[in-house]
Protein backbone atom coordinates (compact mmCIF):
# COMPACT_ATOMS: atom_id res chain seq x y z
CA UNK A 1 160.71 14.23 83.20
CA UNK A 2 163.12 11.86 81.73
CA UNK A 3 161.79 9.57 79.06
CA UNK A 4 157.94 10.04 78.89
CA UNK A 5 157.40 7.06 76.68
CA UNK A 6 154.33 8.17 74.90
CA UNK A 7 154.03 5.09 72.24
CA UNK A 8 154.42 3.41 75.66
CA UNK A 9 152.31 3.65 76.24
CA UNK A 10 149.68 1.17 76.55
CA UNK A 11 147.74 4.63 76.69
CA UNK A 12 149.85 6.26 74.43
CA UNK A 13 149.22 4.79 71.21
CA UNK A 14 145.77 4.69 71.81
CA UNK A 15 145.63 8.31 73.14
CA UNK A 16 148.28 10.27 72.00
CA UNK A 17 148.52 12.06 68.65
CA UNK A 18 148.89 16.14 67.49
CA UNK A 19 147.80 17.87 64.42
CA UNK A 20 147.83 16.44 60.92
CA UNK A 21 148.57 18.32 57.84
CA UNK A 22 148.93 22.32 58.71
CA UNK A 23 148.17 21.62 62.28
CA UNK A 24 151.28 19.98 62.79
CA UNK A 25 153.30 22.16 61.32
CA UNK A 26 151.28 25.14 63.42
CA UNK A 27 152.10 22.67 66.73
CA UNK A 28 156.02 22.43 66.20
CA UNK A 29 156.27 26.10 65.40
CA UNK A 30 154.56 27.36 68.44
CA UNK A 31 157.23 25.04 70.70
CA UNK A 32 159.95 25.96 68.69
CA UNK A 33 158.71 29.77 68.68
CA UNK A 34 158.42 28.99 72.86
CA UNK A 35 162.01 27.95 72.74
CA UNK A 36 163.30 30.67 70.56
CA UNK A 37 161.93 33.11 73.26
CA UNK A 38 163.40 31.55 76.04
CA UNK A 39 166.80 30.93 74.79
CA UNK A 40 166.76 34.37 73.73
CA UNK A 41 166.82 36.06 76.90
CA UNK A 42 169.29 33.43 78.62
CA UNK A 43 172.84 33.67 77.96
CA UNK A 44 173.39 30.41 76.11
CA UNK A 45 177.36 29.78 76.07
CA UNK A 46 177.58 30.21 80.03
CA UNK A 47 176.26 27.10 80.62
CA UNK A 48 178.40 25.10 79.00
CA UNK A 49 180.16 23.91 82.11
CA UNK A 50 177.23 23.34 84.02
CA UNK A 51 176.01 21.17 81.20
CA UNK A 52 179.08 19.19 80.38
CA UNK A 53 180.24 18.84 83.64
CA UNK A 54 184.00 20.15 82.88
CA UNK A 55 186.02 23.16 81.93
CA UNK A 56 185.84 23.44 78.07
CA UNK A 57 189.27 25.28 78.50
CA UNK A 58 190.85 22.10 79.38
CA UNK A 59 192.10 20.17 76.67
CA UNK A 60 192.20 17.42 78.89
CA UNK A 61 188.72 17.35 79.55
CA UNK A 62 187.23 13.82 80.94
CA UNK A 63 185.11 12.16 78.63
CA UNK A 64 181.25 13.03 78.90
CA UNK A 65 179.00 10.66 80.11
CA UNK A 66 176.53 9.17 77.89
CA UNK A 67 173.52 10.22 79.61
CA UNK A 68 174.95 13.79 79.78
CA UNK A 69 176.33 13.90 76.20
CA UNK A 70 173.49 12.08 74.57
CA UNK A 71 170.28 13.98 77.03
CA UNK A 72 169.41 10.36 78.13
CA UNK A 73 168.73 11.55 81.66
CA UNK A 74 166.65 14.89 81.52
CA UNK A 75 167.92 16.75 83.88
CA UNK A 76 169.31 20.45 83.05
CA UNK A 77 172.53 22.02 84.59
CA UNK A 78 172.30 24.22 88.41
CA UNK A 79 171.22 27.25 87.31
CA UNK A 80 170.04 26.44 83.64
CA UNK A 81 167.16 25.26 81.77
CA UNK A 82 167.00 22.48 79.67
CA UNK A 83 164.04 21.31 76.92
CA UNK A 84 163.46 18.45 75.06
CA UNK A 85 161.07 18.37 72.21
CA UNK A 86 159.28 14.71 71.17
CA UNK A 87 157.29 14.76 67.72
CA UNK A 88 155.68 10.84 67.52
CA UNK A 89 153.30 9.31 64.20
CA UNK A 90 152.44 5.77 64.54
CA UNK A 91 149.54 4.07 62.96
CA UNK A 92 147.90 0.71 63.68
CA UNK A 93 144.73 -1.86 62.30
CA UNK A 94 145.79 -4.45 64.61
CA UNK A 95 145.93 -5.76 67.90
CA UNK A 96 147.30 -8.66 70.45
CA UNK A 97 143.88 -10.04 71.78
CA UNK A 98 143.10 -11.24 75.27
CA UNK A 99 145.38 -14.88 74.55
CA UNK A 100 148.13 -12.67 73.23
CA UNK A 101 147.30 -13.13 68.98
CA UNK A 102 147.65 -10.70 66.91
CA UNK A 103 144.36 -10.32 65.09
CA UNK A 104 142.48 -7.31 63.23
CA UNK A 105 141.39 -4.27 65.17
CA UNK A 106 138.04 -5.42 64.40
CA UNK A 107 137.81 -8.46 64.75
CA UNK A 108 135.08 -8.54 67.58
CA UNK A 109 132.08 -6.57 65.59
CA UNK A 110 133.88 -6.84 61.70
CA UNK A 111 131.05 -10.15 60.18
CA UNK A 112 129.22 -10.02 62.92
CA UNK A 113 125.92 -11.51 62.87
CA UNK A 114 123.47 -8.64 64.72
CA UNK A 115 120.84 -10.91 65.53
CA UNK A 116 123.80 -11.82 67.98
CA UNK A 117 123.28 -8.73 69.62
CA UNK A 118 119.43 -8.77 69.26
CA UNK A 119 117.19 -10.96 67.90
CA UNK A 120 115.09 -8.55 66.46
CA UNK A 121 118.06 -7.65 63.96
CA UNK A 122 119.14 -9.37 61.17
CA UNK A 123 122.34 -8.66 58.73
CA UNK A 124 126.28 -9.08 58.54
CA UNK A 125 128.14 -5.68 59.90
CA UNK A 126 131.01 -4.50 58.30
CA UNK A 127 133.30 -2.49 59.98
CA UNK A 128 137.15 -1.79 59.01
CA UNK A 129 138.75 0.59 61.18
CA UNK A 130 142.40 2.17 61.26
CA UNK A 131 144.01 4.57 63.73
CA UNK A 132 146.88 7.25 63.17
CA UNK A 133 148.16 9.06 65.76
CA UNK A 134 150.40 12.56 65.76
CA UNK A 135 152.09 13.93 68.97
CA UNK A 136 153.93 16.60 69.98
CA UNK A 137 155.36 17.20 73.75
CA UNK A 138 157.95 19.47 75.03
CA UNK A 139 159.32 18.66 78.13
CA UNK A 140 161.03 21.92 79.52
CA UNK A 141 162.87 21.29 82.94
CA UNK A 142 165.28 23.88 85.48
CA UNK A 143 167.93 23.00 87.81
CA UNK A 144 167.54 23.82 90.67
CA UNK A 145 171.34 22.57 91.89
CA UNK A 146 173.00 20.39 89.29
CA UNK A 147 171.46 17.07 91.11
CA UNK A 148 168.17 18.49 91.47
CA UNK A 149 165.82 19.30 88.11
CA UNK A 150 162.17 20.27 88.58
CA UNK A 151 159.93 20.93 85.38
CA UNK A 152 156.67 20.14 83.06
CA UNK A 153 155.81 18.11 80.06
CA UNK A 154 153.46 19.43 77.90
CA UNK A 155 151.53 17.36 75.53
CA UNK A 156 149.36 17.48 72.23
CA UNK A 157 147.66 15.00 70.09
CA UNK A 158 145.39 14.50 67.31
CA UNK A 159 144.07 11.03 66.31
CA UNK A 160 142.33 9.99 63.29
CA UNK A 161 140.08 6.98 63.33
CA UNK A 162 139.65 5.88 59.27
CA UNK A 163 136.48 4.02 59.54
CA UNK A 164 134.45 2.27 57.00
CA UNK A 165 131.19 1.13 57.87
CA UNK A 166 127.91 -1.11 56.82
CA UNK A 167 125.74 -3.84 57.31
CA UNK A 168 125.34 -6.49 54.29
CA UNK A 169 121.62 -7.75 54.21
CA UNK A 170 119.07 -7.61 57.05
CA UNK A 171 118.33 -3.74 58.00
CA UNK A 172 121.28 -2.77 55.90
CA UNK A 173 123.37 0.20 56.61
CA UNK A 174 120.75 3.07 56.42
CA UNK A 175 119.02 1.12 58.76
CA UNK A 176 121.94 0.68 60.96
CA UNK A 177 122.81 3.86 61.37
CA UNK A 178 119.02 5.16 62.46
CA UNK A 179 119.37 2.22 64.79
CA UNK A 180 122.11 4.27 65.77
CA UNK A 181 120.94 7.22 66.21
CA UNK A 182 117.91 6.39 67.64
CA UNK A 183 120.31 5.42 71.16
CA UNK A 184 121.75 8.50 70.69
CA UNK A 185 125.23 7.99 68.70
CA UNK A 186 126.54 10.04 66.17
CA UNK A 187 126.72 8.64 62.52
CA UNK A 188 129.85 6.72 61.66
CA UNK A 189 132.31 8.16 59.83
CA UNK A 190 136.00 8.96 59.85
CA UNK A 191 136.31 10.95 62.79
CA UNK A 192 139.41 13.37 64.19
CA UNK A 193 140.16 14.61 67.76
CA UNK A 194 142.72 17.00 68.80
CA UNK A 195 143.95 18.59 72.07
CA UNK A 196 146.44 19.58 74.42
CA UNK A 197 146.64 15.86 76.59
CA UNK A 198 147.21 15.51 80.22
CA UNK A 199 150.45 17.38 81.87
CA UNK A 200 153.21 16.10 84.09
CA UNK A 201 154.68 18.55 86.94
CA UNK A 202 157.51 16.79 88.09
CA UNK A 203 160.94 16.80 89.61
CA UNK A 204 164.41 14.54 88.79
CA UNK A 205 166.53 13.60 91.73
CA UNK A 206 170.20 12.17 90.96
CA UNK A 207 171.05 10.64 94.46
CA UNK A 208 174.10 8.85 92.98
CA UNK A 209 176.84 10.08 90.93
CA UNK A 210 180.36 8.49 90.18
CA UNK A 211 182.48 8.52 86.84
CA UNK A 212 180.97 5.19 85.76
CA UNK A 213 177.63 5.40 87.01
CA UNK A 214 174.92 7.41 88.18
CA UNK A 215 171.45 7.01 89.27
CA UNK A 216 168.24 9.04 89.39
CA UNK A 217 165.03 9.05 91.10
CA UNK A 218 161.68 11.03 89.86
CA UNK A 219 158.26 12.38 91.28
CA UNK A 220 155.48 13.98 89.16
CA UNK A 221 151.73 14.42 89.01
CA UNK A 222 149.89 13.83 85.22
CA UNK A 223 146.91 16.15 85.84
CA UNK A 224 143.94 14.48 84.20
CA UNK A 225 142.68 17.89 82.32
CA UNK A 226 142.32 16.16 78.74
CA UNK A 227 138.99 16.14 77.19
CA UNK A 228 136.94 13.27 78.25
CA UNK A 229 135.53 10.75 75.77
CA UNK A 230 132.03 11.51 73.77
CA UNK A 231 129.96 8.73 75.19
CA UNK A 232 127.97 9.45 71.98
CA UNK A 233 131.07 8.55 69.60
CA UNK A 234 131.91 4.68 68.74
CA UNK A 235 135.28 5.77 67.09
CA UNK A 236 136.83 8.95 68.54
CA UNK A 237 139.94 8.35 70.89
CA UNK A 238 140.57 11.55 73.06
CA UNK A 239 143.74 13.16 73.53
CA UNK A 240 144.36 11.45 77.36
CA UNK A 241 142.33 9.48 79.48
CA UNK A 242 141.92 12.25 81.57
CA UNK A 243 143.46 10.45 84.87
CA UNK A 244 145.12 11.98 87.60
CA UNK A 245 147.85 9.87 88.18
CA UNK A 246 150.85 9.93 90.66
CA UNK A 247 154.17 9.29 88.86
CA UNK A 248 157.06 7.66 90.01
CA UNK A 249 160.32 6.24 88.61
CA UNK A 250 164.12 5.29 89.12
CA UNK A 251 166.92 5.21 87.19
CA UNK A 252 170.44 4.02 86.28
CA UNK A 253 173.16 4.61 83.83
CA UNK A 254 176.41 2.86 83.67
CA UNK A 255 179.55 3.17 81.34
CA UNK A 256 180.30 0.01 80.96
CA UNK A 257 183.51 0.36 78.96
CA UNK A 258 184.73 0.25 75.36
CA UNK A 259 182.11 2.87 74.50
CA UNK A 260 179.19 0.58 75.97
CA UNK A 261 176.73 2.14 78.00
CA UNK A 262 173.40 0.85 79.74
CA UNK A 263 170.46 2.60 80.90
CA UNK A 264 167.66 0.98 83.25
CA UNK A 265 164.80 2.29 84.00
CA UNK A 266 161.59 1.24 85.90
CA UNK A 267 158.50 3.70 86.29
CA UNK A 268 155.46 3.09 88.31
CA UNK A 269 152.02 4.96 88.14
CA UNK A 270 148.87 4.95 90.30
CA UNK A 271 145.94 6.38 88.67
CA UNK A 272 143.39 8.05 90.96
CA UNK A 273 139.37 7.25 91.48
CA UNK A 274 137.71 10.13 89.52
CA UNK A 275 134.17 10.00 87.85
CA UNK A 276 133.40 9.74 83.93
CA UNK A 277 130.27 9.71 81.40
CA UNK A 278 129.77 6.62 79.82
CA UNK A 279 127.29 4.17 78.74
CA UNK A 280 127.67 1.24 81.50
CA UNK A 281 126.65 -1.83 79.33
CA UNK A 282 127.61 -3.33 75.32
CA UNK A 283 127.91 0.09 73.12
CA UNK A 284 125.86 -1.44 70.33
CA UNK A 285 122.36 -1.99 72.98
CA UNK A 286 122.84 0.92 75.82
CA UNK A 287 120.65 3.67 75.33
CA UNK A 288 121.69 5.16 78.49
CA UNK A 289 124.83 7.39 79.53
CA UNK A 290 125.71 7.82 83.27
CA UNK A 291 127.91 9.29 85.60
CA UNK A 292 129.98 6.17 86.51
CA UNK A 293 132.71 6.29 89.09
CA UNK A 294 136.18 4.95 87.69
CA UNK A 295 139.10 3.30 88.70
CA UNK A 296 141.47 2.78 85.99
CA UNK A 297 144.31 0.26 86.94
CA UNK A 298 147.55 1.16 87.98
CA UNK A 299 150.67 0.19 85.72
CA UNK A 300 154.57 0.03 85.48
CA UNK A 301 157.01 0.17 82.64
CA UNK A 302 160.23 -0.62 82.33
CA UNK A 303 163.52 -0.25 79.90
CA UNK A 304 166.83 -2.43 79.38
CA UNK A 305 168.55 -0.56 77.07
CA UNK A 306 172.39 -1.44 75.68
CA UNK A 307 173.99 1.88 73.83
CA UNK A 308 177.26 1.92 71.81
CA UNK A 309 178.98 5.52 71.11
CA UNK A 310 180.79 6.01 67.83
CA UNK A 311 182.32 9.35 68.80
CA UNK A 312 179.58 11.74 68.22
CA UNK A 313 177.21 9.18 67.61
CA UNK A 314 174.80 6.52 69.63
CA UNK A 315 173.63 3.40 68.82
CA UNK A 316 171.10 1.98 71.04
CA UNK A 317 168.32 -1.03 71.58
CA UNK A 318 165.49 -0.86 74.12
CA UNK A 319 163.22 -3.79 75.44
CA UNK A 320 160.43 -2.11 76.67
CA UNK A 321 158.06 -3.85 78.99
CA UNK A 322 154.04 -2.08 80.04
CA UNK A 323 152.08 -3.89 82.48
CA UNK A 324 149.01 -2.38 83.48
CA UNK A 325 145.84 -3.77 86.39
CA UNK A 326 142.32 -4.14 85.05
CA UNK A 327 139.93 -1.18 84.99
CA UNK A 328 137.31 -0.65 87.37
CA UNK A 329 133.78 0.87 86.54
CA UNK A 330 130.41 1.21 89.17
CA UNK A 331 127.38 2.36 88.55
CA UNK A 332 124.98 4.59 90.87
CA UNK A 333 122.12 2.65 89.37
CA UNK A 334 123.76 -0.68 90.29
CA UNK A 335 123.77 -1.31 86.09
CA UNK A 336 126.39 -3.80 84.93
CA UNK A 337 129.32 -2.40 84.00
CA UNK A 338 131.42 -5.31 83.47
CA UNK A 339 131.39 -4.59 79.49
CA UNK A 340 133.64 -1.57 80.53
CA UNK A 341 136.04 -3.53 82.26
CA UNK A 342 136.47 -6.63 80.37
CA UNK A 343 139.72 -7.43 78.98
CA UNK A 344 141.37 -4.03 80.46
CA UNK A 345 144.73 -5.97 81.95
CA UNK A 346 146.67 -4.93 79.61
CA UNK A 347 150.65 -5.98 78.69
CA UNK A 348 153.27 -5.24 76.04
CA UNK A 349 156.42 -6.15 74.91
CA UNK A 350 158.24 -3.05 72.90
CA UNK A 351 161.60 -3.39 71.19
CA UNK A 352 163.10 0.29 70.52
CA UNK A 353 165.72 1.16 68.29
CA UNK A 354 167.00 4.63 68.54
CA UNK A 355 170.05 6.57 66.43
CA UNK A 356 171.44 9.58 68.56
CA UNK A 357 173.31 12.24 67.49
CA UNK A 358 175.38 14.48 70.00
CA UNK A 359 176.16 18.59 68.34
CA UNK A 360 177.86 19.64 71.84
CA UNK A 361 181.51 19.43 70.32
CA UNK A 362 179.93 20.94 67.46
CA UNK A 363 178.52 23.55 69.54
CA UNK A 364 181.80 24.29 71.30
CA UNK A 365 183.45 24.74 68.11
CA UNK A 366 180.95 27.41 67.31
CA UNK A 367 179.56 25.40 64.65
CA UNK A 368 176.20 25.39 66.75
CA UNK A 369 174.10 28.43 67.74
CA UNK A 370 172.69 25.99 71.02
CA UNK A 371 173.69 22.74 72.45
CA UNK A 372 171.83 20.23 70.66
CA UNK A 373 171.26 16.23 70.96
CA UNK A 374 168.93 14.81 68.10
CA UNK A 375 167.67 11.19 68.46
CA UNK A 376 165.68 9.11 66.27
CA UNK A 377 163.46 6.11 67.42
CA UNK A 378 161.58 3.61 66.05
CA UNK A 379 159.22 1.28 68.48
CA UNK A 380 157.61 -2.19 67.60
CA UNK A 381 155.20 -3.88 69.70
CA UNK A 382 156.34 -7.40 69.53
CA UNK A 383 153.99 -9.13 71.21
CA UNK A 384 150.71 -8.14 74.02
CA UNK A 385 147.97 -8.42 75.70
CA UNK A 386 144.77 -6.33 75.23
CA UNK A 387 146.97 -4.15 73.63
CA UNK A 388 147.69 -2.17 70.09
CA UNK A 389 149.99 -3.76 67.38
CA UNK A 390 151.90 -0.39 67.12
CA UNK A 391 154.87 1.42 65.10
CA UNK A 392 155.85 4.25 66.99
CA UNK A 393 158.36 6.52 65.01
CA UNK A 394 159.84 9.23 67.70
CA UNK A 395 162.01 12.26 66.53
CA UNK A 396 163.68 13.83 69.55
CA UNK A 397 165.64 17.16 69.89
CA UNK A 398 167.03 18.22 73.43
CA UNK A 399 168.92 21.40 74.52
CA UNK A 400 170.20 22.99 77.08
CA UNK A 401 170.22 27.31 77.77
């Protein structure tokens, strides 16, 4: 629960995404419909207490906290249910190499000269790729006791890879492609790939609590159920990497006076041993797809994020760090998999810049039908490793019922 940061992701960019076009619109309406339902058949104005912590009677009521007021924590009031719906689009042709420059997503195979790969081949390949991902998640959570929040995040994505492909001279392009498909892959073209990604289960634990500060420590399992990756496909990106991983993460919020606040938070995920199909060796020569046993590295990420409140309204600034170990393939053959696995340590440095707006007054004026925080992000990848030279714009609604 909490912050899942998706365009985090060192995965996320590259594997998150939902519907383009219709299908997004389809995609928020069936959350929003879920939602609807729910709130429905809960009685929504008893829990403002619960929620805000103080009698709304008073009209000496004690200042909300900022990760109360402004849904920075995730967890829902005893007794309630609380839901947070994400909708992220980011886009991206570049990337921070393995010495950290930012250079073309192509730049490995875009001119390259295929006797390099074979010197039976002869020509110049062309390749110009871009990737735009759309993403939807709703992260619906219950509390248990006010300090105790257990839940699920659900996501969807849909990524396009626009490719444009060819080989100048040589075999040309025709030739290329029955190249190609003579080791099996499909012809390339723009391709699209949409699903539900993998799922958190999850609980929130706020061990500390004082009027200044408060601290929180999580739990969760990302079931890897996400469609795996068409061995057979040089440009589709799946919805997840379809890793069981085992999710933890602590963190803390502080007032620290004249309507300052900071939030820190550090999250730390080991992804299981599981088994995958994939070709072992260099995509362009490997006829062959196997069963290969995978170990995809573990990785942490961390925030340092300085808010301001202007009354109903949050300023904030994130410095987002992702860290993540190498990948590990092996082969039941004993074939070298070290193509897999090259240049797989992955790190980036994210600045975030987020607008918040808090409706609970306006709710308690009966201005509101629900209790509603809406936040708007925008995430720059500032500089990496192995890593995708991503915008990640995040719209953000939370409520509690």
């Amino acid at each position: 629960m909490g912050n899942d940061n998706l365009g985090a992701g060192g995965r996320a960019p590259m594997n998150a995404g939902v519907a383009g076009g219709g299908g997004y619109g389809r995609i928020v309406s069936f959350y929003l419909f879920l939602l609807a339902l729910l709130m429905k058949k809960l009685p929504i104005r008893s829990c403002l207490a619960a929620l805000l912590g103080f009698s709304v009677a008073s009209a000496l009521a004690e200042a909300i906290p900022a990760a109360t007021g402004f849904g920075l924590d995730g967890m829902a009031p005893g007794g309630h249910w609380a839901a947070r719906l994400t909708v992220l689009r980011n886009g991206y042709d570049q990337r921070f190499d393995n010495r950290g420059r930012r250079v073309d997503l192509d730049r490995d195979y875009d001119g390259l000269d295929l006797a390099r790969l074979n010197p039976g081949l002869s020509g110049t390949l062309r390749l110009d790729t871009r990737a735009v991902t759309e993403y939807t998640e709703l992260m619906l959570g219950y509390g248990v006791t006010d300090d105790l929040t257990v839940g699920v995040i659900i996501p969807y994505t849909r990524t396009t890879t626009h490719v444009r492909f060819g080989v100048d001279g040589g075999i040309g392009t025709a030739g290329m492609q029955a190249l190609l498909a003579g080791l099996g892959y499909r012809t390339p073209r723009t391709v699209s790939v949409a699903g539900f990604a993998d799922p958190t289960v999850g609980a929130l634990w706020r061990f500390h609590k004082s009027p200044v500060d408060s601290a929180i420590l999580g739990f969760g399992v990302r079931f890897g159920i996400a469609r795996a990756d068409d061995p057979n496909n040089l440009f589709d990106i799946p919805p997840g990497d379809g890793s069981t991983d085992l999710r933890s993460r602590l963190e803390y919020f502080r007032d620290l006076g004249q309507g300052f606040d900071l939030h820190l938070l550090a999250e730390y995920q080991v992804q299981l041993p599981d088994h995958v199909r994939a070709r072992p060796g260099n995509p362009l020569t490997t006829a062959t797809v196997e069963r290969l046993r995978r170990n995809l590295g573990d990785y942490w990420e961390s925030d340092v994020e300085i808010g301001k409140r202007f009354g109903n309204w949050r300023l904030a600034a994130t410095w987002h760090r992702y860290q993540e170990k190498p990948d590990r393939y092996r082969s039941p053959t004993g074939a070298d998999t070290s193509a897999l696995s090259a240049h797989t340590d992955t790190r980036a440095d994210q600045l975030r810049l987020a607008l918040s707006w808090s409706g609970i007054e306006a709710w308690q004026g009966g201005l509101l039908p629900m209790p509603l925080v809406v936040k708007l992000e925008v995430q720059d990848a500032v500089r990496g490793q192995n890593f995708v030279a991503v915008r990640d714009v995040y719209l953000r609604l939370t409520t509690a019922f």
